[in-house]
Protein backbone atom coordinates (compact mmCIF):
# COMPACT_ATOMS: atom_id res chain seq x y z
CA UNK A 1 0.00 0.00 0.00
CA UNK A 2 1.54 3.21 -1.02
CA UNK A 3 2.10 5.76 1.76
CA UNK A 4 0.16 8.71 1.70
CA UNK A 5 2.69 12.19 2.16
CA UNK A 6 3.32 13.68 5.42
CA UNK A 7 1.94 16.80 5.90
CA UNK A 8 4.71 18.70 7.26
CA UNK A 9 3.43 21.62 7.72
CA UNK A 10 0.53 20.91 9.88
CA UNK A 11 2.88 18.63 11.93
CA UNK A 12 4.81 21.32 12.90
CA UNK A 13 1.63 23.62 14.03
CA UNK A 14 0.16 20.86 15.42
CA UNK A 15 3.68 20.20 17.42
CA UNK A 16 4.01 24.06 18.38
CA UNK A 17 0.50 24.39 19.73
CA UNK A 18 0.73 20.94 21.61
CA UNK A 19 3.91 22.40 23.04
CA UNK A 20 2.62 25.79 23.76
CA UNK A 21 -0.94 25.42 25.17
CA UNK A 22 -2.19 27.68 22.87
CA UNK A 23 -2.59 28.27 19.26
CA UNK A 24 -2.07 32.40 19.73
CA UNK A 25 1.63 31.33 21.56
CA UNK A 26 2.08 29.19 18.31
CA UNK A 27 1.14 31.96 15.87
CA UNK A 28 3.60 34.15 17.71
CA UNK A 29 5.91 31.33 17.28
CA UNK A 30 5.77 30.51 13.80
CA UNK A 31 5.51 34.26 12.67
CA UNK A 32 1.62 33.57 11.12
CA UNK A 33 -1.82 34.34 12.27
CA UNK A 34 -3.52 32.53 14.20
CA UNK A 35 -6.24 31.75 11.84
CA UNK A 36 -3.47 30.14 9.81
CA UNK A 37 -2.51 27.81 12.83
CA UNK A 38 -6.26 26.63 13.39
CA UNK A 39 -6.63 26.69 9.29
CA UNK A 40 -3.46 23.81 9.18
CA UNK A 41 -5.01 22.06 12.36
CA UNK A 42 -8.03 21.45 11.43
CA UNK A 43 -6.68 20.04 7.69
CA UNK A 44 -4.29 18.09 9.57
CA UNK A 45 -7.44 16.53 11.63
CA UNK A 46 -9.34 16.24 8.63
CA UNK A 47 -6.59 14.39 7.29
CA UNK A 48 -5.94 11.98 10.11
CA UNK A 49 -9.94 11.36 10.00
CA UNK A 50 -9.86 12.39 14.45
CA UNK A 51 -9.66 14.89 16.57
CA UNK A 52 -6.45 16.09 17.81
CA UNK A 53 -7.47 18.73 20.36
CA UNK A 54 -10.34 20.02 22.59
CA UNK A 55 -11.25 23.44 22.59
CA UNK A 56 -12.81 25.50 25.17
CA UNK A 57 -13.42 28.96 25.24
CA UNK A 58 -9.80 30.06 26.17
CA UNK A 59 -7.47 27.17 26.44
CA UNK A 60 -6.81 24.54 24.35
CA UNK A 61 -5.99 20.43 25.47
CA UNK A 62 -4.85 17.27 23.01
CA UNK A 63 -7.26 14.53 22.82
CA UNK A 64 -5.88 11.00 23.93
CA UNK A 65 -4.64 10.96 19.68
CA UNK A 66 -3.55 14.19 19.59
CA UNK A 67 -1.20 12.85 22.81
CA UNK A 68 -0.05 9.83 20.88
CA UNK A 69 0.92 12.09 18.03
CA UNK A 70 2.58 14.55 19.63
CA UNK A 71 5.02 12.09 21.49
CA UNK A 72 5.91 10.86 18.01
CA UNK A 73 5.81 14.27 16.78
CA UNK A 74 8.24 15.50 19.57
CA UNK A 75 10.95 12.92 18.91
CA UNK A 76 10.62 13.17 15.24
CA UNK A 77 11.24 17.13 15.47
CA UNK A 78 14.34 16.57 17.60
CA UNK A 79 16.13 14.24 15.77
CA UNK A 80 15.39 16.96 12.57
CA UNK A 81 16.68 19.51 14.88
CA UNK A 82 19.81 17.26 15.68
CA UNK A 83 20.55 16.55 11.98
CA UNK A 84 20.55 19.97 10.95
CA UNK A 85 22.71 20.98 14.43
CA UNK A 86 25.15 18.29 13.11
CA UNK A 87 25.40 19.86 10.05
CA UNK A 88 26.37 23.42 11.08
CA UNK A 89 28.17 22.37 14.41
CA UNK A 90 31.69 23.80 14.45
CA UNK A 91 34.40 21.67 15.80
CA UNK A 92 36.99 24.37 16.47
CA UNK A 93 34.85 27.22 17.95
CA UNK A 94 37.78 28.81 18.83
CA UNK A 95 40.00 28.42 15.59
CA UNK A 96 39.26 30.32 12.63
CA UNK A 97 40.18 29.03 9.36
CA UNK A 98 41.23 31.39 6.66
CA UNK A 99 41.30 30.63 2.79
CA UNK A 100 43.10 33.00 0.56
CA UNK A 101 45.59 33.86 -2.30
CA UNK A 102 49.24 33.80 -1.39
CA UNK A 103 49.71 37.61 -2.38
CA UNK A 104 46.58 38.78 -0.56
CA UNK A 105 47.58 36.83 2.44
CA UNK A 106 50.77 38.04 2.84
CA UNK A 107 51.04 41.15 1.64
CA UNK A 108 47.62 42.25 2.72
CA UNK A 109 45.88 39.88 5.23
CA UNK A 110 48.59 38.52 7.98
CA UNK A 111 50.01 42.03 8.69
CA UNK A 112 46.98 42.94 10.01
CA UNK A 113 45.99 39.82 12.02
CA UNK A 114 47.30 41.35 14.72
CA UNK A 115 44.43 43.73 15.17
CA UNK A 116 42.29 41.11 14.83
CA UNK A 117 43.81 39.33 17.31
CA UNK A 118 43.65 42.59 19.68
CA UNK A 119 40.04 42.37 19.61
CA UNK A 120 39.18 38.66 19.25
CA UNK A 121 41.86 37.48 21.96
CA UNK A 122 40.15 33.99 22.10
CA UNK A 123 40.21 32.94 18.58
CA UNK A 124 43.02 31.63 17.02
CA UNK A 125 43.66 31.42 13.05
CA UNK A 126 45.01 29.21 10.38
CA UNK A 127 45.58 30.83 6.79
CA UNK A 128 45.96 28.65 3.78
CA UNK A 129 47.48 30.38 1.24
CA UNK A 130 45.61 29.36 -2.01
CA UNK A 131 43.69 29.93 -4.84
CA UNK A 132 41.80 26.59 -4.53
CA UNK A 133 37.98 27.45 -3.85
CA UNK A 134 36.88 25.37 -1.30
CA UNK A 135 33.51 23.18 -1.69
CA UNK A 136 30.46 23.84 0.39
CA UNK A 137 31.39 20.39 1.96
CA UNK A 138 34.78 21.12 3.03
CA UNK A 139 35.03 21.78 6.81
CA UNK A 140 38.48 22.70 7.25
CA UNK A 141 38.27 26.04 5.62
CA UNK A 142 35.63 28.22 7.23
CA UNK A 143 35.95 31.08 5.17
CA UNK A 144 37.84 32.50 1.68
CA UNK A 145 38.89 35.65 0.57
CA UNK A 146 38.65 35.24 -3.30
CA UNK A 147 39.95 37.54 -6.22
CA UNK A 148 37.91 37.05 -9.43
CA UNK A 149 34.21 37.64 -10.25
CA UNK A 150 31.95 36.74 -7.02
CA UNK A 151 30.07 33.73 -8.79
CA UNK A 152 31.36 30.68 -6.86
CA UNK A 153 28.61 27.52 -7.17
CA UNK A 154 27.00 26.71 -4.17
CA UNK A 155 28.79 29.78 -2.12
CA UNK A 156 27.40 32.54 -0.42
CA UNK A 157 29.27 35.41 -1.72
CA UNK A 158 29.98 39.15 -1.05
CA UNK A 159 31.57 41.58 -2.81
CA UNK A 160 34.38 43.29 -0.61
CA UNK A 161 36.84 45.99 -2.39
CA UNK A 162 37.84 46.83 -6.00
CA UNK A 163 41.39 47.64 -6.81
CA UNK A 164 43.40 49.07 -9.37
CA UNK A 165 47.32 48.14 -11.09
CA UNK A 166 50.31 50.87 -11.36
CA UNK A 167 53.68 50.53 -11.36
CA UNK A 168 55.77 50.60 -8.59
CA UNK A 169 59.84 49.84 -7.51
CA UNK A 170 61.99 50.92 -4.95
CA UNK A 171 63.08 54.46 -4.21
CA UNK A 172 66.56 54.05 -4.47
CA UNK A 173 65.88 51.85 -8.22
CA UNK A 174 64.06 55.02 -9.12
CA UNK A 175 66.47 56.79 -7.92
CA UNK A 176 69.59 55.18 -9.74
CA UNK A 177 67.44 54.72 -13.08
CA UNK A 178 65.72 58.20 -13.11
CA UNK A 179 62.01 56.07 -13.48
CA UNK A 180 59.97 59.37 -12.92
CA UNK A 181 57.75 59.47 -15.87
CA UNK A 182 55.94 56.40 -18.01
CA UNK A 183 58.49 57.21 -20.99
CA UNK A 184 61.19 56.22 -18.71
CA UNK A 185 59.84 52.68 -18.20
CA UNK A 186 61.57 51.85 -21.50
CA UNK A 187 65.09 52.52 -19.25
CA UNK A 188 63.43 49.83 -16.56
CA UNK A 189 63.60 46.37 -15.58
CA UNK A 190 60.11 45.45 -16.17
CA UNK A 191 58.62 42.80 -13.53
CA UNK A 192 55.35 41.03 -14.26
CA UNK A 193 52.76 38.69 -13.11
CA UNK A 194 52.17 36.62 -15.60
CA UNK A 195 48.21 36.16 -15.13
CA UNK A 196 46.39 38.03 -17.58
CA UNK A 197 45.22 40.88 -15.65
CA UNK A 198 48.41 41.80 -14.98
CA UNK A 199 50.39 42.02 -17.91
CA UNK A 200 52.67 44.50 -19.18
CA UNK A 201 51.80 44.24 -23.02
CA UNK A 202 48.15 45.53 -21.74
CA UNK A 203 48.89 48.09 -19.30
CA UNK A 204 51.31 49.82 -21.60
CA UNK A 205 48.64 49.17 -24.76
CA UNK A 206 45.93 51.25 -22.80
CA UNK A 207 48.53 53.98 -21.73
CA UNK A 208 49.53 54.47 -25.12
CA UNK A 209 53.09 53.41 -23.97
CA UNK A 210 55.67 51.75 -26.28
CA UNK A 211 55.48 48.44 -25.27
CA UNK A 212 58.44 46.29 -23.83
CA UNK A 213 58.73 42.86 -22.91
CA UNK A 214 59.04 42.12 -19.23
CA UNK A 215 62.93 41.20 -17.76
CA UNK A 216 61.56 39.09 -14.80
CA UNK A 217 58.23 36.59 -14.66
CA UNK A 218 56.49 35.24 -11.89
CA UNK A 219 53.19 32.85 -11.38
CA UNK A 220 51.92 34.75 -8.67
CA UNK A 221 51.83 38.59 -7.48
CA UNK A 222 53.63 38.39 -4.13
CA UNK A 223 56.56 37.39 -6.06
CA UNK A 224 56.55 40.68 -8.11
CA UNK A 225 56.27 42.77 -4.72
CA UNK A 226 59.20 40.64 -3.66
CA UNK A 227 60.98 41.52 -6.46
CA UNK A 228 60.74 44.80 -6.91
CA UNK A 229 61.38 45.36 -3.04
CA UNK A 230 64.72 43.99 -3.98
CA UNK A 231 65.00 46.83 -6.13
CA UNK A 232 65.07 44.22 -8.99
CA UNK A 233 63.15 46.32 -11.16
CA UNK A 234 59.48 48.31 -11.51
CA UNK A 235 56.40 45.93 -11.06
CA UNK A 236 52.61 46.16 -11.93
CA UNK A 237 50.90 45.22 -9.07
CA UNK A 238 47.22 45.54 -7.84
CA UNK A 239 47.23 48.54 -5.24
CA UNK A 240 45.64 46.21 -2.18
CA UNK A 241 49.26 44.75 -1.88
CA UNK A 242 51.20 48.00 -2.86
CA UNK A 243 49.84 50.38 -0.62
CA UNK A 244 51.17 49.91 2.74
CA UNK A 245 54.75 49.75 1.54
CA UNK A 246 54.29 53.22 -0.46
CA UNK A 247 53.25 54.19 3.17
CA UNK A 248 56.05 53.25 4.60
CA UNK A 249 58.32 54.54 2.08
CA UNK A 250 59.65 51.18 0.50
CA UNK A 251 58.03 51.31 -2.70
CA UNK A 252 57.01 54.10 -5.10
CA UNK A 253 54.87 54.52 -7.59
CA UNK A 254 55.35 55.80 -11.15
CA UNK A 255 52.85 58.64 -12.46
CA UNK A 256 49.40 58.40 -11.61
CA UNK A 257 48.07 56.46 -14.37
CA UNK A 258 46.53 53.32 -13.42
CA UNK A 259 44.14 50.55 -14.38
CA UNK A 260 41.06 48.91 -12.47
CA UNK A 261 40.92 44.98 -13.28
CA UNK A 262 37.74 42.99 -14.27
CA UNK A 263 37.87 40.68 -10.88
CA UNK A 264 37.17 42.20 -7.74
CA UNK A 265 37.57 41.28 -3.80
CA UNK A 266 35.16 38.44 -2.52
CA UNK A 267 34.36 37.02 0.60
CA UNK A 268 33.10 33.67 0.22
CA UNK A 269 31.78 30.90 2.44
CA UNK A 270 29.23 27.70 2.37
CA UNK A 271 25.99 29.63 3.86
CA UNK A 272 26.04 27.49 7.00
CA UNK A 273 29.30 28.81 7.77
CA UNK A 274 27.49 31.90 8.16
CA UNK A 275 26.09 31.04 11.59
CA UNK A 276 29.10 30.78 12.88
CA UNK A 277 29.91 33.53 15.59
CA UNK A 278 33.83 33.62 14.65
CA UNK A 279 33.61 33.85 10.80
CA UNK A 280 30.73 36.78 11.75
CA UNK A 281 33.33 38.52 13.66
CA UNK A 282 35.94 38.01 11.56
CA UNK A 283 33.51 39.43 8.12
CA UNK A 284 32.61 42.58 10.57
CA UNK A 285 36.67 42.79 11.18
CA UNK A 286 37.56 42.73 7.26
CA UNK A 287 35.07 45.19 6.10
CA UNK A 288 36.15 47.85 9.04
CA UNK A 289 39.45 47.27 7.80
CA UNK A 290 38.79 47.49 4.59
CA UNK A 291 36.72 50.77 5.13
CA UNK A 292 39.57 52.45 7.38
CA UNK A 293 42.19 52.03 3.71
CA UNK A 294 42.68 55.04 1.70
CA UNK A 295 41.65 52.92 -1.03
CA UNK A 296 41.25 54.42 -4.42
């Protein structure tokens, strides 16, 4: 004999007014009226052919059914509640794990931490360095700091800063090449990043610049910052990893001209992660950080 469907929602009325006393408590409860709690009761008596409660004028009692049922209700909702609990429980409350790209993490991220740490004294934190995305199943990351275009499958996803690519070297390179002007690139070692949004050929291109072919390649921007720290040469590199060694006097940049990329900042995260009270604090941390910059 095929089983008929459960009807869920008039279980769970059913189970909050049994619970309450009342089906006003379970309105309130649910967030409905309570004509929609006696509307799904009586369907869900109809339904079971009986009676499930007595009414008087202001109170409400179960029927010996409606007591049968709601035992069997009772359990049923608990072990639901328990799956989904299992689901979003967190085994390191107190250990925040960070997802992110090598240059954003080092030259950005983990010289902060230590503000973060300041204020959230109790929660420790693991960075991975990586570009991998992780999957909504993975529990060892709890939260990623992304760098492309905010559409990650399965992922809640927030947009977090833009940035923008200039050229930059040390003081004393620019200083022993005369780099002041884009025309004097040509007498530069040229440092690049080869991913595409980084790329000499189209930086120069869309400056109108003569174009030259880079002197030093990496797979990865932290190793341009590297380099050109090292006075190596000028780099192009994204102003989110630039910017606190122009303020510090370590690099410079040349002219003004500059170029905003395609991809953007994201903060991303399987939406149960969300629930989480040390990836919320950690979220509220990056954004005040991230609103304190003197970002373009």
């Amino acid at each position: 004999m095929k089983r008929r469907h459960l009807p869920l929602q008039g279980l769970l009325y059913f189970y909050k007014s049994a619970e309450l006393g009342s089906f006003k408590l379970a309105a309130q409860d649910l967030c409905v009226s309570p004509a929609a709690v006696s509307q799904q009761i009586r369907q869900l008596e109809a339904t079971l052919d009986t009676s499930l409660f007595t009414r008087n004028h202001r109170t409400i009692g179960l029927t010996p059914s409606g007591e049968n049922l709601y035992q069997e209700v009772k359990l049923g909702f608990h072990h639901l509640q328990a799956g989904v609990d299992a689901l979003t429980a967190d085994e390191r409350p107190n250990q925040l794990s960070i997802s992110a790209p090598s240059s954003f993490a080092h030259h950005w991220l983990i010289p902060r931490l230590q503000a973060f740490r300041a204020q959230f004294p109790d929660i420790s934190i693991l960075v991975e360095p990586t570009n991998r995305l992780t999957s909504p199943d993975d529990t060892r990351v709890d939260v990623c700091v992304r760098f492309g275009s905010g559409q990650y499958a399965g992922m809640h996803s927030e947009w977090l800063m833009d940035d923008a690519i200039y050229p930059v070297c040390h003081p004393h390179y620019q200083q022993e090449f005369g780099i002041e002007t884009l025309a004097d690139l040509q007498k530069a070692a040229l440092i690049e990043d080869i991913h595409t949004d980084m790329r000499w050929e189209t930086w120069l291109n869309e400056h109108h610049q003569p174009v030259k072919q880079p002197t030093l390649l990496f797979d990865g921007s932290q190793f341009v910052v590297e380099s050109a720290l090292a006075m190596q040469g000028v780099g192009l590199i994204k102003h989110s990893l630039a910017q606190r060694y122009i303020q510090n006097g370590t690099l410079v940049r040349i002219d003004a001209q500059q170029t905003q990329p395609q991809a953007a900042y994201f903060i991303c995260l399987p939406e149960k992660n969300l629930q989480r009270p040390k990836v919320r604090c950690f979220i509220q941390w990056l954004k005040q950080e991230i609103a304190g910059d003197a970002m373009l």
